[in-house]
PDB file of N, CA and C in Angstrom:
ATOM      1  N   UNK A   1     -16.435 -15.955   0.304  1.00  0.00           N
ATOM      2  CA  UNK A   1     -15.225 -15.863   1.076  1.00  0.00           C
ATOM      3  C   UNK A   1     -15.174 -17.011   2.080  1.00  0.00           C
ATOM      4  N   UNK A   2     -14.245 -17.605   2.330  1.00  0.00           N
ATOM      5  CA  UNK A   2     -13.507 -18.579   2.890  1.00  0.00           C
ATOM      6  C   UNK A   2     -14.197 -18.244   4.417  1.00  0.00           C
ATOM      7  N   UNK A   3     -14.799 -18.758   5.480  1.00  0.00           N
ATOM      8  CA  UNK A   3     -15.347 -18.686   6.822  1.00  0.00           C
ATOM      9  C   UNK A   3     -13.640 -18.871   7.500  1.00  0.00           C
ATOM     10  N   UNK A   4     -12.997 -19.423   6.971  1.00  0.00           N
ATOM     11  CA  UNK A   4     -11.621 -18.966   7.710  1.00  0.00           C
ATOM     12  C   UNK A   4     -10.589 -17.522   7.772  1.00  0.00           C
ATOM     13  N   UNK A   5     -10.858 -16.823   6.852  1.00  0.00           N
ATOM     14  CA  UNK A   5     -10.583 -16.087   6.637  1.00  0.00           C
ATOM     15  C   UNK A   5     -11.015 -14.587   6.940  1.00  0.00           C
ATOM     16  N   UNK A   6     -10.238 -13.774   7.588  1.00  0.00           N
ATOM     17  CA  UNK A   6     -10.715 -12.914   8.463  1.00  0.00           C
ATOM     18  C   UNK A   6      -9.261 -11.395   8.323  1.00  0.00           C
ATOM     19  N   UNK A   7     -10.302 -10.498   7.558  1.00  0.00           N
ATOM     20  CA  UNK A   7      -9.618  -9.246   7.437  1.00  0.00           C
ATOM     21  C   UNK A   7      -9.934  -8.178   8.097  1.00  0.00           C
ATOM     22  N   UNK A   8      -8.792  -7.676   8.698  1.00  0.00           N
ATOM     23  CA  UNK A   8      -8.981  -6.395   9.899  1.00  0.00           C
ATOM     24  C   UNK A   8      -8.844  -4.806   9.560  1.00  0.00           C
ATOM     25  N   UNK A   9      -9.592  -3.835  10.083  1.00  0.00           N
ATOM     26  CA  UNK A   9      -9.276  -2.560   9.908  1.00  0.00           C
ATOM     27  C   UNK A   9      -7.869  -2.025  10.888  1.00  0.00           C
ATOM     28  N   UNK A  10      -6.858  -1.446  10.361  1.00  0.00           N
ATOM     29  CA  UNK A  10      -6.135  -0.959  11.459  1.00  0.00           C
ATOM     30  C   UNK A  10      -5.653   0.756  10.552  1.00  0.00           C
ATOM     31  N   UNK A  11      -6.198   1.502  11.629  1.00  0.00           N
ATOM     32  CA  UNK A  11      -5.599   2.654  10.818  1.00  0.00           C
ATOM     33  C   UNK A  11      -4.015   3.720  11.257  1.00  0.00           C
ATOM     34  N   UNK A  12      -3.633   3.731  10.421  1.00  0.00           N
ATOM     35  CA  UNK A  12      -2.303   4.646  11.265  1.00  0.00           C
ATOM     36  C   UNK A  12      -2.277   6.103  10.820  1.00  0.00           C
ATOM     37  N   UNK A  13      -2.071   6.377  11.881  1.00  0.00           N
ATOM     38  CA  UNK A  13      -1.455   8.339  11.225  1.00  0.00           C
ATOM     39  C   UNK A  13      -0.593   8.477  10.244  1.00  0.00           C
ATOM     40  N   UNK A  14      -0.559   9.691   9.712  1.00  0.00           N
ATOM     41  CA  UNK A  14       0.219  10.222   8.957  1.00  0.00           C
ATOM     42  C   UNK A  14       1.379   9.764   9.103  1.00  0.00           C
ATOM     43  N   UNK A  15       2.236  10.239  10.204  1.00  0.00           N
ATOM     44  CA  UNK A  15       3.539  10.491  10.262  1.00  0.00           C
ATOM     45  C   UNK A  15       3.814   8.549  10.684  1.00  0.00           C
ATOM     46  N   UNK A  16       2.874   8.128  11.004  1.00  0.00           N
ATOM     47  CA  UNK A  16       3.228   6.481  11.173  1.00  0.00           C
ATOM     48  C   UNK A  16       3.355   5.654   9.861  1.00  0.00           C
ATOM     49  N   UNK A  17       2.413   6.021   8.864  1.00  0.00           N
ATOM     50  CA  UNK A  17       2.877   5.747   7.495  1.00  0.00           C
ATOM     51  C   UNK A  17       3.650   5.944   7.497  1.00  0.00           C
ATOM     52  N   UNK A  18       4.718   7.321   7.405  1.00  0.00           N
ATOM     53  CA  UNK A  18       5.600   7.431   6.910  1.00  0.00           C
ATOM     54  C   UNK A  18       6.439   6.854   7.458  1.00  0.00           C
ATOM     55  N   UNK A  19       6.688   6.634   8.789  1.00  0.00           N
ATOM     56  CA  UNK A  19       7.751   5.887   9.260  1.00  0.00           C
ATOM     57  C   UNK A  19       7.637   3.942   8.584  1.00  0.00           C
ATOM     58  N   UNK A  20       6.484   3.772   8.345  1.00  0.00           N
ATOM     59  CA  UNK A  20       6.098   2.118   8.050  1.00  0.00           C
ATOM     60  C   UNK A  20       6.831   2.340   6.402  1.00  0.00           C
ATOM     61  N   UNK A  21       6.390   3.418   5.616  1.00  0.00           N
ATOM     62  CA  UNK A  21       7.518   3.180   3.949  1.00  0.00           C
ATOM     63  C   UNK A  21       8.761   3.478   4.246  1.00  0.00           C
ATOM     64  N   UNK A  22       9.107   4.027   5.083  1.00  0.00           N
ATOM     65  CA  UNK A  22      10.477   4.035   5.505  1.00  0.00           C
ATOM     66  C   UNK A  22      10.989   2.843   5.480  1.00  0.00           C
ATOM     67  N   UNK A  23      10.467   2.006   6.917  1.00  0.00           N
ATOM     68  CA  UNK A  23      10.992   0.379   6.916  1.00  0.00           C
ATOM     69  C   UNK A  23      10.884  -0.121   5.522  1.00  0.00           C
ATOM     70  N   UNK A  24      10.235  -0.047   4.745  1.00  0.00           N
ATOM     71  CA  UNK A  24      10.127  -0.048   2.948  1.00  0.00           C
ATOM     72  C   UNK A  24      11.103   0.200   2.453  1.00  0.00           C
ATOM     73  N   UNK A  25      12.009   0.762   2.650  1.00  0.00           N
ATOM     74  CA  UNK A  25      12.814   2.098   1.792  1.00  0.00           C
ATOM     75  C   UNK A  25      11.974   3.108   0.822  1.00  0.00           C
ATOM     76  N   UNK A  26      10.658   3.311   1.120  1.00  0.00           N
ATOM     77  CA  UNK A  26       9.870   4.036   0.468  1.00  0.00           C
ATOM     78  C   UNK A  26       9.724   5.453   1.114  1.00  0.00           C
ATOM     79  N   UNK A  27       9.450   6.517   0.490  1.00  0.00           N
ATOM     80  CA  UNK A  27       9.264   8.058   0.843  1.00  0.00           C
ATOM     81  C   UNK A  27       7.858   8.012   0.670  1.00  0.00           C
ATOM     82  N   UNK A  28       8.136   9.431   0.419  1.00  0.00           N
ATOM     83  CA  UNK A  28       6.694  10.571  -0.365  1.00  0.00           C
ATOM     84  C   UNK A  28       7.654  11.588  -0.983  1.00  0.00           C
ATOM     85  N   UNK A  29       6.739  11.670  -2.152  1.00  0.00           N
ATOM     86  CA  UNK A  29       7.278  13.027  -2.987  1.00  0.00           C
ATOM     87  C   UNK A  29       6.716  14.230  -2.675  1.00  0.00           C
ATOM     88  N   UNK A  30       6.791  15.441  -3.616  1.00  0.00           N
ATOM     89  CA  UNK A  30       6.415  16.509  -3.121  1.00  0.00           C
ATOM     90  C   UNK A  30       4.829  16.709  -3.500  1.00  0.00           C
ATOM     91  N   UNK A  31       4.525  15.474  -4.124  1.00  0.00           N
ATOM     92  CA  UNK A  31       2.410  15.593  -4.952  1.00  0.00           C
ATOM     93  C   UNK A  31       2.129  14.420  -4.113  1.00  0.00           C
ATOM     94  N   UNK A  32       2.855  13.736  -3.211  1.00  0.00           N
ATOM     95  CA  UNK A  32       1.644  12.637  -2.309  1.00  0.00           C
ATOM     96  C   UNK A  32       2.014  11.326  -2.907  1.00  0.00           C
ATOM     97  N   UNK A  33       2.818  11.207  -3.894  1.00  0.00           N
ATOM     98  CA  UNK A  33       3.001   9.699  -4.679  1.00  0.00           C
ATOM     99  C   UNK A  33       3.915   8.868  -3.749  1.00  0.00           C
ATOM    100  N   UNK A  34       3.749   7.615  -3.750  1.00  0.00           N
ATOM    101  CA  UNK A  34       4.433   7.295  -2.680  1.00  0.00           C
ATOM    102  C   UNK A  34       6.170   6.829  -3.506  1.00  0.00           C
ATOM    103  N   UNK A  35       7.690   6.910  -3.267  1.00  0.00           N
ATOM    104  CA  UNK A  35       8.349   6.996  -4.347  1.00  0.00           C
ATOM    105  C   UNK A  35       9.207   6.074  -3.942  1.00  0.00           C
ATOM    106  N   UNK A  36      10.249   5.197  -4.442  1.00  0.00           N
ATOM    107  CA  UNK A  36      11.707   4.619  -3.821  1.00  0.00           C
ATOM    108  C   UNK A  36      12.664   6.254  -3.103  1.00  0.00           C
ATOM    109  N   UNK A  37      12.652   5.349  -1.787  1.00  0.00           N
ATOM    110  CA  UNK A  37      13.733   6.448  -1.348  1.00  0.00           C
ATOM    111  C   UNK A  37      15.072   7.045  -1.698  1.00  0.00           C
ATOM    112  N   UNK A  38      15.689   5.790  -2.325  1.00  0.00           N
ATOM    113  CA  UNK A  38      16.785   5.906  -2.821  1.00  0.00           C
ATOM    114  C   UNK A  38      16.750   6.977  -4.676  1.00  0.00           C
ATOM    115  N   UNK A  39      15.444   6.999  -5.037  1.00  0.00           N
ATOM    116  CA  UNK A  39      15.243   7.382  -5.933  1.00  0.00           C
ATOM    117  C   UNK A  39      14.243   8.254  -6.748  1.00  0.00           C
ATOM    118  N   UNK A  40      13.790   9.322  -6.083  1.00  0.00           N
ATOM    119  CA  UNK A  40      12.709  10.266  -5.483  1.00  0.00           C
ATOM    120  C   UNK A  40      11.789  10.387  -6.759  1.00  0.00           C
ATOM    121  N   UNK A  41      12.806   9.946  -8.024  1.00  0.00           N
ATOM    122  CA  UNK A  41      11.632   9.644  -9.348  1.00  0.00           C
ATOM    123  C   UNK A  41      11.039   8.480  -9.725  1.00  0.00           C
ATOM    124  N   UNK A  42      11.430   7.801  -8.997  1.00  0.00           N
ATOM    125  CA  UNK A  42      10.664   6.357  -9.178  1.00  0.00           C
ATOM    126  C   UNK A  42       9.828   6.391  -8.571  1.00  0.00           C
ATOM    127  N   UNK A  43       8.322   6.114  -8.912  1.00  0.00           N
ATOM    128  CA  UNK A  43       6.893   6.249  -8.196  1.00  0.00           C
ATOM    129  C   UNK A  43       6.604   4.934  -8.130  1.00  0.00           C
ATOM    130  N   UNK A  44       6.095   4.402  -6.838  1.00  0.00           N
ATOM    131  CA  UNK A  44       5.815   2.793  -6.785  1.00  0.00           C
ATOM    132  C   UNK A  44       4.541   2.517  -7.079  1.00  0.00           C
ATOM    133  N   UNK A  45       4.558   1.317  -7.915  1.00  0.00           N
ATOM    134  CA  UNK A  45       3.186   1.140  -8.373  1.00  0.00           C
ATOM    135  C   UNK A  45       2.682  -0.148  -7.932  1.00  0.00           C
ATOM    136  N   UNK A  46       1.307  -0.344  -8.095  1.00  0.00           N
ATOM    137  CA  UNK A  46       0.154  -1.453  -7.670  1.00  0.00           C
ATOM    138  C   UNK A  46       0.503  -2.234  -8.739  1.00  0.00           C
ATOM    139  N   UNK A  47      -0.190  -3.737  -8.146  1.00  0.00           N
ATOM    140  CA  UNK A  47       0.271  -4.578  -8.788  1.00  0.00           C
ATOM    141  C   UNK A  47      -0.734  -4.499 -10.472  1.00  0.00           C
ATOM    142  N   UNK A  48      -1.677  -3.193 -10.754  1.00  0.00           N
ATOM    143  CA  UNK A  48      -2.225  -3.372 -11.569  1.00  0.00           C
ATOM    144  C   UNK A  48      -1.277  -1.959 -12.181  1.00  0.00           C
ATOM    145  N   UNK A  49      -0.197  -1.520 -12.120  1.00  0.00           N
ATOM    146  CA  UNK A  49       0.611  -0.973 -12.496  1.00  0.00           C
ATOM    147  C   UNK A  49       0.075   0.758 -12.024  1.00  0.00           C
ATOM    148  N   UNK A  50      -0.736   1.259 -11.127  1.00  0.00           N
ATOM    149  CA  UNK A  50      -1.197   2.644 -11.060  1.00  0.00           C
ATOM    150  C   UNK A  50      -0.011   3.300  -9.937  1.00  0.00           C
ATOM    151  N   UNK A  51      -0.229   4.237 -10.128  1.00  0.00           N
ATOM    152  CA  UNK A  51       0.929   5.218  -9.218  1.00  0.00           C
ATOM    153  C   UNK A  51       0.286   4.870  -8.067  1.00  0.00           C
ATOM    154  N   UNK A  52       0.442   5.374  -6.663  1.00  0.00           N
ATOM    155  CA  UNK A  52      -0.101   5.448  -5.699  1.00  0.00           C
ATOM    156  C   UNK A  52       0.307   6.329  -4.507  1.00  0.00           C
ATOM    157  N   UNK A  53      -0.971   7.511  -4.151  1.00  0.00           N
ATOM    158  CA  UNK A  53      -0.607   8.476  -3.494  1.00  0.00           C
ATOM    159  C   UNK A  53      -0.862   7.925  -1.975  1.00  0.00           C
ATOM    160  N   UNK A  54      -0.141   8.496  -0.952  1.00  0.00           N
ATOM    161  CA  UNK A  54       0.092   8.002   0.627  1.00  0.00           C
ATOM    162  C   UNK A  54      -1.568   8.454   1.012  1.00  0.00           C
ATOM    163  N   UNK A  55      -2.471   8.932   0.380  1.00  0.00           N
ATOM    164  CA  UNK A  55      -3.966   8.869   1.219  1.00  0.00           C
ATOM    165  C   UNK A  55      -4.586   8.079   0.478  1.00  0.00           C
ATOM    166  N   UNK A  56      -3.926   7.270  -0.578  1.00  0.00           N
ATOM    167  CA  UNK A  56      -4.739   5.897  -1.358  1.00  0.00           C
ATOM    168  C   UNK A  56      -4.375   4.762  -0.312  1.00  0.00           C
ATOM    169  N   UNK A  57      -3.401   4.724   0.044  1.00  0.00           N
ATOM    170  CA  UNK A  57      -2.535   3.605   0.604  1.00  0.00           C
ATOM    171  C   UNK A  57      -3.485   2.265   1.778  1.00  0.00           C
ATOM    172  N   UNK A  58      -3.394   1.461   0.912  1.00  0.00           N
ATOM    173  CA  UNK A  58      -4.245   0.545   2.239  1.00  0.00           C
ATOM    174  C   UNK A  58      -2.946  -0.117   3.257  1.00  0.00           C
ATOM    175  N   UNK A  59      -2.033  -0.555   2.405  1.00  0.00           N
ATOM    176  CA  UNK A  59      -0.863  -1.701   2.933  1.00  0.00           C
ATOM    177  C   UNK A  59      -0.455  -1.656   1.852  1.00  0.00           C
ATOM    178  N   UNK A  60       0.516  -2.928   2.581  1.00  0.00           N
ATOM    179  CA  UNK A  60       1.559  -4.173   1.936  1.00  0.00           C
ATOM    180  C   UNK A  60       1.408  -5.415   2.002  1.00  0.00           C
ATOM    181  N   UNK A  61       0.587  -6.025   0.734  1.00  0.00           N
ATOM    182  CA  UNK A  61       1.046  -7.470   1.191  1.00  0.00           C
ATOM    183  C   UNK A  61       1.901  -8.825   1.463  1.00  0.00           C
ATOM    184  N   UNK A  62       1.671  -9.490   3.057  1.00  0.00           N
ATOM    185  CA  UNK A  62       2.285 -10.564   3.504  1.00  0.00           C
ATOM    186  C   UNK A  62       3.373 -10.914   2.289  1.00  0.00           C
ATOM    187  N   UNK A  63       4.419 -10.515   2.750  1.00  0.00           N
ATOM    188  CA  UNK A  63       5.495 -11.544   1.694  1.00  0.00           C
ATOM    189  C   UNK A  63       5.755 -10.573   0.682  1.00  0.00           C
ATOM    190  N   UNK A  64       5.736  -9.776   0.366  1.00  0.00           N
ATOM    191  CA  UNK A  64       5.756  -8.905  -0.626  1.00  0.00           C
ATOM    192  C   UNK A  64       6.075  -7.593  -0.606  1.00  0.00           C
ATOM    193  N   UNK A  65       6.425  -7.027  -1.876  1.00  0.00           N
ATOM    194  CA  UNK A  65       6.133  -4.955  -1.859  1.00  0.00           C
ATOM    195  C   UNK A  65       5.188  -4.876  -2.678  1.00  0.00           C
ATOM    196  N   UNK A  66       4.111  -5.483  -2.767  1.00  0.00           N
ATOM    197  CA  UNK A  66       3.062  -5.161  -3.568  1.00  0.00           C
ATOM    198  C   UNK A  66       1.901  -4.488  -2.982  1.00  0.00           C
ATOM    199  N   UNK A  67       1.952  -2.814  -3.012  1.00  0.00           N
ATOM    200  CA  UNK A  67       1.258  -2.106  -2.634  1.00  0.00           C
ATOM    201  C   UNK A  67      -0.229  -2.392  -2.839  1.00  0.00           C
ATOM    202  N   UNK A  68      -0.973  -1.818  -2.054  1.00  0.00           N
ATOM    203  CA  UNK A  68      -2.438  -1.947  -2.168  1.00  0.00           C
ATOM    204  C   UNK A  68      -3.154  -0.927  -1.829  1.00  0.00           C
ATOM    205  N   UNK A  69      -3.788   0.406  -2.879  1.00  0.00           N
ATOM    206  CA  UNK A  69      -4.871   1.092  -2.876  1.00  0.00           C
ATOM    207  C   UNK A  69      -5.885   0.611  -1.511  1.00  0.00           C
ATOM    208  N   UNK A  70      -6.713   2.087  -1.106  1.00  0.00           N
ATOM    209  CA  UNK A  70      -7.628   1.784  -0.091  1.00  0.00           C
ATOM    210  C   UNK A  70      -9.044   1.443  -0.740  1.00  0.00           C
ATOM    211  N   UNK A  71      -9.026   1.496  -1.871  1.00  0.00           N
ATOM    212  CA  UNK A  71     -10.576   1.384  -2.397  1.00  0.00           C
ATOM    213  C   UNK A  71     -11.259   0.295  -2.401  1.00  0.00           C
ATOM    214  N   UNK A  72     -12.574   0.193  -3.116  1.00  0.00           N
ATOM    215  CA  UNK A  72     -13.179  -0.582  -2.840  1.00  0.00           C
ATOM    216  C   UNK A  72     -12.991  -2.238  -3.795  1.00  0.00           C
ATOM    217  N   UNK A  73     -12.601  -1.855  -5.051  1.00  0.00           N
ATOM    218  CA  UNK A  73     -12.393  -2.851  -5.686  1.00  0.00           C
ATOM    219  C   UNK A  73     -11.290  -3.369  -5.584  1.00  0.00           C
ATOM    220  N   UNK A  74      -9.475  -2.634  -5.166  1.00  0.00           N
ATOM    221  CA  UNK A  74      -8.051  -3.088  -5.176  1.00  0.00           C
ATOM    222  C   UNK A  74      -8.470  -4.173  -3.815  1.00  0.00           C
ATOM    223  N   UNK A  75      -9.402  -3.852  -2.721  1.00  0.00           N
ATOM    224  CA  UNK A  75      -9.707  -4.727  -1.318  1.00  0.00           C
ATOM    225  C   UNK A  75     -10.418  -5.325  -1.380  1.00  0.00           C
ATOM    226  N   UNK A  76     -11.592  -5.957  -2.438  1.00  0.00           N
ATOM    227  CA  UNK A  76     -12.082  -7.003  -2.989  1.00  0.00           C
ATOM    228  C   UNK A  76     -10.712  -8.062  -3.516  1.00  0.00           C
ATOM    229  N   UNK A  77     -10.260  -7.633  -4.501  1.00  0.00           N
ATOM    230  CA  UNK A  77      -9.241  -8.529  -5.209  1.00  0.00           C
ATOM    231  C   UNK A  77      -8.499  -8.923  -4.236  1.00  0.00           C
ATOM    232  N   UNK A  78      -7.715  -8.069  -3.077  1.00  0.00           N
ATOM    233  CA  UNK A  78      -6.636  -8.030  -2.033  1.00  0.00           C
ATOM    234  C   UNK A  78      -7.626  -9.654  -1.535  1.00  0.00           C
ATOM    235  N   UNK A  79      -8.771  -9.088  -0.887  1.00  0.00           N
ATOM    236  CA  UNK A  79      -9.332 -10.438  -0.443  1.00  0.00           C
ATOM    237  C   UNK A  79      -9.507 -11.585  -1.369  1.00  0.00           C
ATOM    238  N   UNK A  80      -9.603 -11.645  -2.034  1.00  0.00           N
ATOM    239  CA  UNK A  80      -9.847 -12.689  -3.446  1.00  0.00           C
ATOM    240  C   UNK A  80      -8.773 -13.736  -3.399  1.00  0.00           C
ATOM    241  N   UNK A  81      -7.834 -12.859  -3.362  1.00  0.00           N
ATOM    242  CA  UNK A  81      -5.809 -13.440  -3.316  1.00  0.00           C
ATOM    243  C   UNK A  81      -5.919 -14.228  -2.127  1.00  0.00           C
ATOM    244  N   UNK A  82      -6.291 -13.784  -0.700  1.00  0.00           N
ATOM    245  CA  UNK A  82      -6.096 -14.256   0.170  1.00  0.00           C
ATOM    246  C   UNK A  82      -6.952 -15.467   0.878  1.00  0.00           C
ATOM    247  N   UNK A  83      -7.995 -16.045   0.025  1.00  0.00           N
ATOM    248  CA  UNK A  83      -8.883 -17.060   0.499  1.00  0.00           C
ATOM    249  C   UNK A  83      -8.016 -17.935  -0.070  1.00  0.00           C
TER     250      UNK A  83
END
């Protein structure tokens, strides 16, 4: 990894997610998937095409709606992109 490059923990509550997919136009459904608001069956997916439930949720990346899982390998790659 790049010595310039420098990734931070920031965690938010519940109800602060939800207000942050909001600014998204994104919800939650009634199983945790995170969905288009305008369209409560459309489930938004990672850029490796997986559903993604609001306690997977790491972010959004810079410039983008390309969701990002909290795990360990979607935040390897996330960093990978960003060096």
């Amino acid at each position: 990894m790049s010595s310039s490059m420098k990734l931070s923990q920031i965690t938010f509550s519940e109800s602060a997610k939800i207000e942050i997919l909001d600014l998204y136009g994104k919800s939650v459904d009634a199983d945790g998937f995170i969905v288009e608001k305008d369209n409560i069956s459309e489930r938004v997916l990672t850029p490796k095409g997986e559903e993604i439930q609001i306690e997977e949720w790491a972010g959004v990346r810079k410039g983008s709606e390309a969701f990002v899982k909290k795990d360990t390998f979607s935040l390897i790659e996330l960093a990978k992109m960003l060096e």
